[in-house]
Protein backbone atom coordinates (compact mmCIF):
# COMPACT_ATOMS: atom_id res chain seq x y z
CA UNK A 1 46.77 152.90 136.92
CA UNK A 2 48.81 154.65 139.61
CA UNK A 3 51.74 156.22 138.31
CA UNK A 4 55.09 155.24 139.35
CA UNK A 5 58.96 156.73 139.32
CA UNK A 6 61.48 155.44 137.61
CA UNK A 7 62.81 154.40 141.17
CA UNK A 8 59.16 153.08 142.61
CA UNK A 9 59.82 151.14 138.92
CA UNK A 10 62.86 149.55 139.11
CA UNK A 11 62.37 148.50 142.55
CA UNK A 12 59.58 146.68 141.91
CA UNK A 13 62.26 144.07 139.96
CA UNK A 14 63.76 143.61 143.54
CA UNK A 15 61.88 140.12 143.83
CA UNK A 16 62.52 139.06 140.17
CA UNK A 17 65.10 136.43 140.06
CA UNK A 18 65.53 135.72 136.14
CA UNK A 19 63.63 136.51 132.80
CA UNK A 20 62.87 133.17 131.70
CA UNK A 21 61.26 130.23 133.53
CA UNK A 22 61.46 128.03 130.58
CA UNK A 23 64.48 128.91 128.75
CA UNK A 24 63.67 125.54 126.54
CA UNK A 25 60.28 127.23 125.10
CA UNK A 26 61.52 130.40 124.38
CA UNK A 27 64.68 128.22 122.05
CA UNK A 28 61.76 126.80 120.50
CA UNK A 29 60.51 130.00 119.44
CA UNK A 30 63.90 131.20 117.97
CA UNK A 31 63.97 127.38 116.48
CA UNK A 32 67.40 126.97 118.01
CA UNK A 33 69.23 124.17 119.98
CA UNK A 34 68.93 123.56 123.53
CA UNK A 35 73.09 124.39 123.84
CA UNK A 36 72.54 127.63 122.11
CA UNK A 37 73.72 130.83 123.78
CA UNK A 38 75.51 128.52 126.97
CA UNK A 39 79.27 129.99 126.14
CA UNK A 40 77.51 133.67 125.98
CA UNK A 41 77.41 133.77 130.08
CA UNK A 42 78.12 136.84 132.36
CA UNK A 43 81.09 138.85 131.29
CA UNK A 44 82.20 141.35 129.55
CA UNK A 45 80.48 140.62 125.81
CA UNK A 46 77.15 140.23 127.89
CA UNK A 47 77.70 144.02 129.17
CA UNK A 48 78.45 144.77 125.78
CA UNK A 49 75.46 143.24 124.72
CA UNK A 50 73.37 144.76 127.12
CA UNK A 51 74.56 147.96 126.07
CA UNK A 52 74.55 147.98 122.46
CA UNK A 53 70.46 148.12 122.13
CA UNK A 54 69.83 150.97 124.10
CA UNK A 55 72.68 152.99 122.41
CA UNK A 56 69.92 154.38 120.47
CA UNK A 57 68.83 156.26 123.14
CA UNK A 58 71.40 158.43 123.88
CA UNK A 59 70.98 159.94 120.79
CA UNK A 60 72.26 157.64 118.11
CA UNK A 61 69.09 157.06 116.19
CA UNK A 62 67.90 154.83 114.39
CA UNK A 63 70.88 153.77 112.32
CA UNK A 64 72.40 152.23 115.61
CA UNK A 65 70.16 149.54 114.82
CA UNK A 66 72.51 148.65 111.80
CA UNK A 67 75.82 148.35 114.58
CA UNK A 68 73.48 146.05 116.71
CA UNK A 69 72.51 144.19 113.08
CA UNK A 70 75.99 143.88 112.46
CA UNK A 71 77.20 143.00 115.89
CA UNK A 72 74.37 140.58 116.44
CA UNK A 73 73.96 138.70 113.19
CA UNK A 74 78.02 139.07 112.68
CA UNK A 75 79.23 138.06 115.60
CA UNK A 76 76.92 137.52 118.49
CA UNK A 77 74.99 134.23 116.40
CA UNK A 78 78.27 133.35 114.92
CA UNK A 79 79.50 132.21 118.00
CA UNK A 80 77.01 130.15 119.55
CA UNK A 81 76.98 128.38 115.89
CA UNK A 82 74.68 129.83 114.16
CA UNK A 83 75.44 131.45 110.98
CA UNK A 84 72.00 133.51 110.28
CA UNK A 85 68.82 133.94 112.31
CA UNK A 86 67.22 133.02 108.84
CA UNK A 87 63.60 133.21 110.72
CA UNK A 88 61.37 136.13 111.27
CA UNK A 89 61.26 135.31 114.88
CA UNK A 90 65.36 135.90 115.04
CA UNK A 91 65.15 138.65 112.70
CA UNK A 92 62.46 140.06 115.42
CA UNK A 93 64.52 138.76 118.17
CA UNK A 94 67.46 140.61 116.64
CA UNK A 95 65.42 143.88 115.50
CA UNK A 96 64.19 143.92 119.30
CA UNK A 97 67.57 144.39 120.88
CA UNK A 98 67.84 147.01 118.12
CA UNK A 99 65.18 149.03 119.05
CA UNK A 100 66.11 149.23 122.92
CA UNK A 101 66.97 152.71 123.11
CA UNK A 102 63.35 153.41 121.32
CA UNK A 103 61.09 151.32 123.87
CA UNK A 104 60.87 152.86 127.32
CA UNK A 105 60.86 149.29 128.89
CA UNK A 106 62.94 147.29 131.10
CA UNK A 107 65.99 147.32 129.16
CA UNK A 108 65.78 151.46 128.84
CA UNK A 109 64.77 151.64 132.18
CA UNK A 110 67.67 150.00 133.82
CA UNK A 111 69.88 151.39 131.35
CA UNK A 112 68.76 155.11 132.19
CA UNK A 113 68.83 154.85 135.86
CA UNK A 114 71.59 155.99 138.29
CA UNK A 115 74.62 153.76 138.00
CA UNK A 116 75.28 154.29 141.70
CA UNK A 117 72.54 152.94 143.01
CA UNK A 118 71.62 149.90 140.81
CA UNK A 119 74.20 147.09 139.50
CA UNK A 120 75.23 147.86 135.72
CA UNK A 121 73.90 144.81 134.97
CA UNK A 122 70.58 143.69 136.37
CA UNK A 123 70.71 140.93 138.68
CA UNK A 124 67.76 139.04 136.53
CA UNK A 125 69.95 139.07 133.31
CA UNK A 126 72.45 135.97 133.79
CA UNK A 127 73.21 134.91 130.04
CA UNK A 128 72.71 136.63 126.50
CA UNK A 129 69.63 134.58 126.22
CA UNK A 130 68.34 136.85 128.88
CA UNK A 131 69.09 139.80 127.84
CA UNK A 132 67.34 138.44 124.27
CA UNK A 133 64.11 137.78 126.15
CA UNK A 134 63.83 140.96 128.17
CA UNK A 135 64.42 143.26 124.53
CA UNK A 136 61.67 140.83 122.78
CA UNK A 137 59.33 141.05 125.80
CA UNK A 138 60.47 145.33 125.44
CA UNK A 139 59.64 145.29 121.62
CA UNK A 140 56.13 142.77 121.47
CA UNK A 141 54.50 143.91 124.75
CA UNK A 142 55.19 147.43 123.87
CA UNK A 143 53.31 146.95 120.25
CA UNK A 144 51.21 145.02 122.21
CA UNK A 145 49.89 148.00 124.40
CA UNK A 146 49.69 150.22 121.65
CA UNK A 147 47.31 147.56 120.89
CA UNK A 148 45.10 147.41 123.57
CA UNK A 149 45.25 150.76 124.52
CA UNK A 150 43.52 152.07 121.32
CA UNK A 151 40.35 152.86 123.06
CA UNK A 152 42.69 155.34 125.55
CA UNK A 153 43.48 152.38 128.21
CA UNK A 154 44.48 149.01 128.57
CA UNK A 155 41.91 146.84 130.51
CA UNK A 156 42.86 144.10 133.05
CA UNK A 157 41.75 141.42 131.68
CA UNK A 158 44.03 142.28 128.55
CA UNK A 159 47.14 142.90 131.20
CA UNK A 160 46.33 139.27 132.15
CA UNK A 161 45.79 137.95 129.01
CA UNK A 162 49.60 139.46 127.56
CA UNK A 163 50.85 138.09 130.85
CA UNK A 164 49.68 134.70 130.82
CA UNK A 165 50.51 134.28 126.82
CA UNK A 166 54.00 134.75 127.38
CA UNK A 167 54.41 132.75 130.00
CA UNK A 168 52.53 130.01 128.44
CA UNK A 169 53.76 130.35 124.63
CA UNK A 170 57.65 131.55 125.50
CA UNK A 171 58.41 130.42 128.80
CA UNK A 172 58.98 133.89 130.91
CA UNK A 173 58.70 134.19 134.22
CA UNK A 174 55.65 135.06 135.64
CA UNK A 175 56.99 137.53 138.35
CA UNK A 176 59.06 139.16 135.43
CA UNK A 177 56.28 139.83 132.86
CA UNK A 178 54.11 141.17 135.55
CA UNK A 179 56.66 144.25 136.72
CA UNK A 180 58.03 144.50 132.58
CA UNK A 181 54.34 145.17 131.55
CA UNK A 182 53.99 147.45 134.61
CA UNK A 183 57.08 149.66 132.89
CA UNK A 184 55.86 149.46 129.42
CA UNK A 185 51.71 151.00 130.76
CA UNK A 186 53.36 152.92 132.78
CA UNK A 187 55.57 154.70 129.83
CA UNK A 188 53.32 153.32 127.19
CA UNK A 189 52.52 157.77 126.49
CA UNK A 190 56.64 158.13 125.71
CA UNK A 191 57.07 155.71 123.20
CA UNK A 192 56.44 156.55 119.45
CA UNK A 193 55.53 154.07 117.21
CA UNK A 194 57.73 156.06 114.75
CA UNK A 195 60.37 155.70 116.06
CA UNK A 196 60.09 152.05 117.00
CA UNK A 197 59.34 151.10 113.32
CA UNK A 198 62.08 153.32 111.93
CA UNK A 199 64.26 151.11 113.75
CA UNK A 200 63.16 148.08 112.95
CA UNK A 201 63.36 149.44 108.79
CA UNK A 202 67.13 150.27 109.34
CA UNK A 203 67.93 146.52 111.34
CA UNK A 204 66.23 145.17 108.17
CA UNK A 205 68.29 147.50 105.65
CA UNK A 206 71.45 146.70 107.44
CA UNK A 207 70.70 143.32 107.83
CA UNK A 208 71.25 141.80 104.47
CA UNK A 209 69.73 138.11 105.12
CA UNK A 210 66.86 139.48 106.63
CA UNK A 211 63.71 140.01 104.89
CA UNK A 212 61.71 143.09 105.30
CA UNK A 213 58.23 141.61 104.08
CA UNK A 214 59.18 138.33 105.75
CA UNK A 215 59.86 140.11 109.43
CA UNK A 216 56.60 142.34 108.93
CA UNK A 217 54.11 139.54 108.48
CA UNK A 218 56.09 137.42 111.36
CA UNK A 219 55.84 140.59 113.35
CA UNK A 220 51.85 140.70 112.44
CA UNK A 221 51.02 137.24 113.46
CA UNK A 222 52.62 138.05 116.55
CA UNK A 223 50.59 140.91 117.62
CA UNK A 224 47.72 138.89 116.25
CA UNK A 225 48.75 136.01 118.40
CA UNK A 226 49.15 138.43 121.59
CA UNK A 227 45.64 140.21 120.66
CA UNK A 228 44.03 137.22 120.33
CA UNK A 229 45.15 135.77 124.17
CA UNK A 230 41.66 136.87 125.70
CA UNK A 231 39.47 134.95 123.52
CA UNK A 232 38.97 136.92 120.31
CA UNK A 233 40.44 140.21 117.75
CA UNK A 234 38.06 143.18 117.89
CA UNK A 235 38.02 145.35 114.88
CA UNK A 236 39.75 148.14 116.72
CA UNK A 237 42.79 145.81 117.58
CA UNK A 238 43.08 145.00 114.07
CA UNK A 239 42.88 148.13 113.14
CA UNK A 240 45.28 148.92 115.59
CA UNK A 241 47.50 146.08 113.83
CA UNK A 242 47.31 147.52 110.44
CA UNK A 243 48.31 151.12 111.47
CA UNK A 244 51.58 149.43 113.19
CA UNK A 245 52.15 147.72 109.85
CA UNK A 246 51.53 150.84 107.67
CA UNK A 247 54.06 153.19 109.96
CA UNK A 248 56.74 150.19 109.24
CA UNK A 249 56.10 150.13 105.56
CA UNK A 250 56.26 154.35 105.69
CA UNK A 251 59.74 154.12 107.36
CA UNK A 252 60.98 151.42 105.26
CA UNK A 253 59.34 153.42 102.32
CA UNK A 254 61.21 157.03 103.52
CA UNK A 255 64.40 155.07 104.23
CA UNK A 256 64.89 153.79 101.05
CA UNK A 257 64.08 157.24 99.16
CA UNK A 258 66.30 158.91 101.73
CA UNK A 259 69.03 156.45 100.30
CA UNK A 260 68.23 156.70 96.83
CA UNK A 261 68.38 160.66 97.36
CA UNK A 262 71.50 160.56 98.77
CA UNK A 263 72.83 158.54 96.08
CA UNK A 264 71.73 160.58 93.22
CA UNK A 265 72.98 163.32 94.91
CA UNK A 266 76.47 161.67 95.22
CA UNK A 267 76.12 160.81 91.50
CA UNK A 268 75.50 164.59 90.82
CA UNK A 269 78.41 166.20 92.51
CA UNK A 270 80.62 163.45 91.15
CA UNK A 271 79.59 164.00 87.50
CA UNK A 272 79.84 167.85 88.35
CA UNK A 273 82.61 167.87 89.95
CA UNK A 274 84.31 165.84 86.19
CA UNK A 275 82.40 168.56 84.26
CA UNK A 276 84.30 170.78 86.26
CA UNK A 277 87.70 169.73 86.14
CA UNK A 278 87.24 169.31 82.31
CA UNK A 279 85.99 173.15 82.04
CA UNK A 280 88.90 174.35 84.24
CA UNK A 281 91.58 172.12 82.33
CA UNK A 282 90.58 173.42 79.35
CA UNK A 283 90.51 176.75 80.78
CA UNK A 284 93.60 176.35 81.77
CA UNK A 285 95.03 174.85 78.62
CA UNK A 286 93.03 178.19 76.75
CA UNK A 287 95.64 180.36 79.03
CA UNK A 288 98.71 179.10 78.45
CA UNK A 289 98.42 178.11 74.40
CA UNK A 290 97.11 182.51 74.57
CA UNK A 291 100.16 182.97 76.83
CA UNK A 292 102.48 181.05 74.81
CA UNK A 293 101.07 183.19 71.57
CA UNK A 294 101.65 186.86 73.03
CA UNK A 295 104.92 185.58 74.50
CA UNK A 296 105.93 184.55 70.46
CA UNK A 297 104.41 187.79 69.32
CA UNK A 298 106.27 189.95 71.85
CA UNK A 299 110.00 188.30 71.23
CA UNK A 300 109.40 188.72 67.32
CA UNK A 301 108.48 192.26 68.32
CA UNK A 302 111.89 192.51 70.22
CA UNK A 303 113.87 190.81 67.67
CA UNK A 304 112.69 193.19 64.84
CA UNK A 305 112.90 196.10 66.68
CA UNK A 306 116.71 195.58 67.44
CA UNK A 307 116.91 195.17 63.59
CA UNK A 308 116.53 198.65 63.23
CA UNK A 309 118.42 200.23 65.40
CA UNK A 310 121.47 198.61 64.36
């Protein structure tokens, strides 16, 4: 592989002309309707939408992916009619424009390079549907490389293999997936699986109709589905597989304990901070009933003393 900059990279999408060739096969793989996403066109909630994944990386973290859980689920379904992306391949879908600032793919890549010399918005990306498929394509063919580069490289016939599986099974366009998994080998050393599955744990946390077990083993049969493209799953691609699984059950895993930490904690200082306002009122009471007591002793003092001198 010859290595490329990021402007050698993002020229190469100079002949693309849109992400999807088929945008009916990739509905089918959300399970939506055919007039889903046609009043989310060009505008300003499709900038917004192209921005929101990749606000991770400019330094948000992963808990950005709970604003793009809330913005997509809440509002961004909502309006094309859907209530929920009930399905692992929505929650995916939805976890994938998450991620964005954690995948050095397309969506990073055009995100990250100068403003002044590329549109804000990438000619190929017409519709939030788009911008959907090029996040998903990010997310899956990024896992998928980790895949198939196990051994230390990712062989051609595997690049052809990814390549002509998602053109066949979700309708991208062939010119597309070619120069997308071009940017994801070509970065494949910069993005941490860490990082990618932290992400997806904290869309699942934030998301509450989404299921974390359910969205792993969709995710799985995925990357089983994409491994699988050339003919058969070696034992180092399912061992591969199972590693990606175990780093998103270790994030899920740390993010919950981080939570229940922090909420113990909370509980703590709370039920300190009563203790303490019950040890300094009664402190407090302790000083004036003593105050009140010398005060008594002092003006019977006085009193008796003037007695006397009379």
């Amino acid at each position: 592989m010859i290595k490329l900059s990021e402007e050698q990279q993002v020229l190469g999408f100079d002949c693309v002309q849109s992400v999807l060739a088929n945008e009916e096969r990739f509905k089918i793989r959300l399970k939506i309707g055919r007039d889903a996403f046609t009043s989310l066109k060009t505008g300003e909630r499709l900038g917004h939408l192209f921005h929101l994944g990749t606000a991770a990386g400019a330094g948000a973290g992963a808990a950005a992916s709970g604003t793009v859980a809330t913005t997509f689920f809440g509002s961004i379904w909502t309006s094309v009619g859907l209530a929920t992306a009930a399905t692992p391949v929505g929650w995916i879908v939805g976890a994938a424009v998450a991620s964005g600032g954690f995948v050095y793919g397309v969506s990073r890549l055009f995100q990250s390079y100068s403003n002044s010399r590329v549109d804000e918005i990438p000619k190929f990306l017409n519709s939030a549907l788009d911008i959907m498929a090029a996040s998903t394509l990010d997310l899956l063919g990024s896992l998928a490389m980790k895949v198939a580069s196990i051994d230390g490289h990712v062989d051609q016939t595997e690049r052809n293999s990814m390549q002509e599986y998602f053109v066949d099974e979700w309708g991208y366009d062939p010119t597309y997936v070619e120069q997308a998994l071009n940017v994801l080998e070509q970065n494949i050393e910069k993005t941490r699986l860490s990082e990618m599955t932290a992400s997806l744990a904290e869309f699942a946390k934030s998301n509450p109709d989404c299921d974390f077990g359910t969205m792993q083993a969709g995710l799985r049969e995925l990357l089983v589905e994409i491994a699988e493209a050339d003919g058969h799953l070696d034992e180092r691609e399912e061992m591969a597989i199972e590693r990606i699984e175990a780093s998103l059950c270790e994030q899920n895993s740390l993010l919950y304990s981080v939570k229940a930490a922090v909420s113990a904690t909370a509980s703590g200082v709370s039920s300190a901070s009563e203790t303490l306002g019950k040890s300094a009122t009664g402190a407090v009471s302790r000083a004036v009933s003593a105050f009140r007591g010398a005060s008594g002793r002092l003006r019977s003092k006085g009193a008796n003393g003037s007695g006397h001198d009379d």
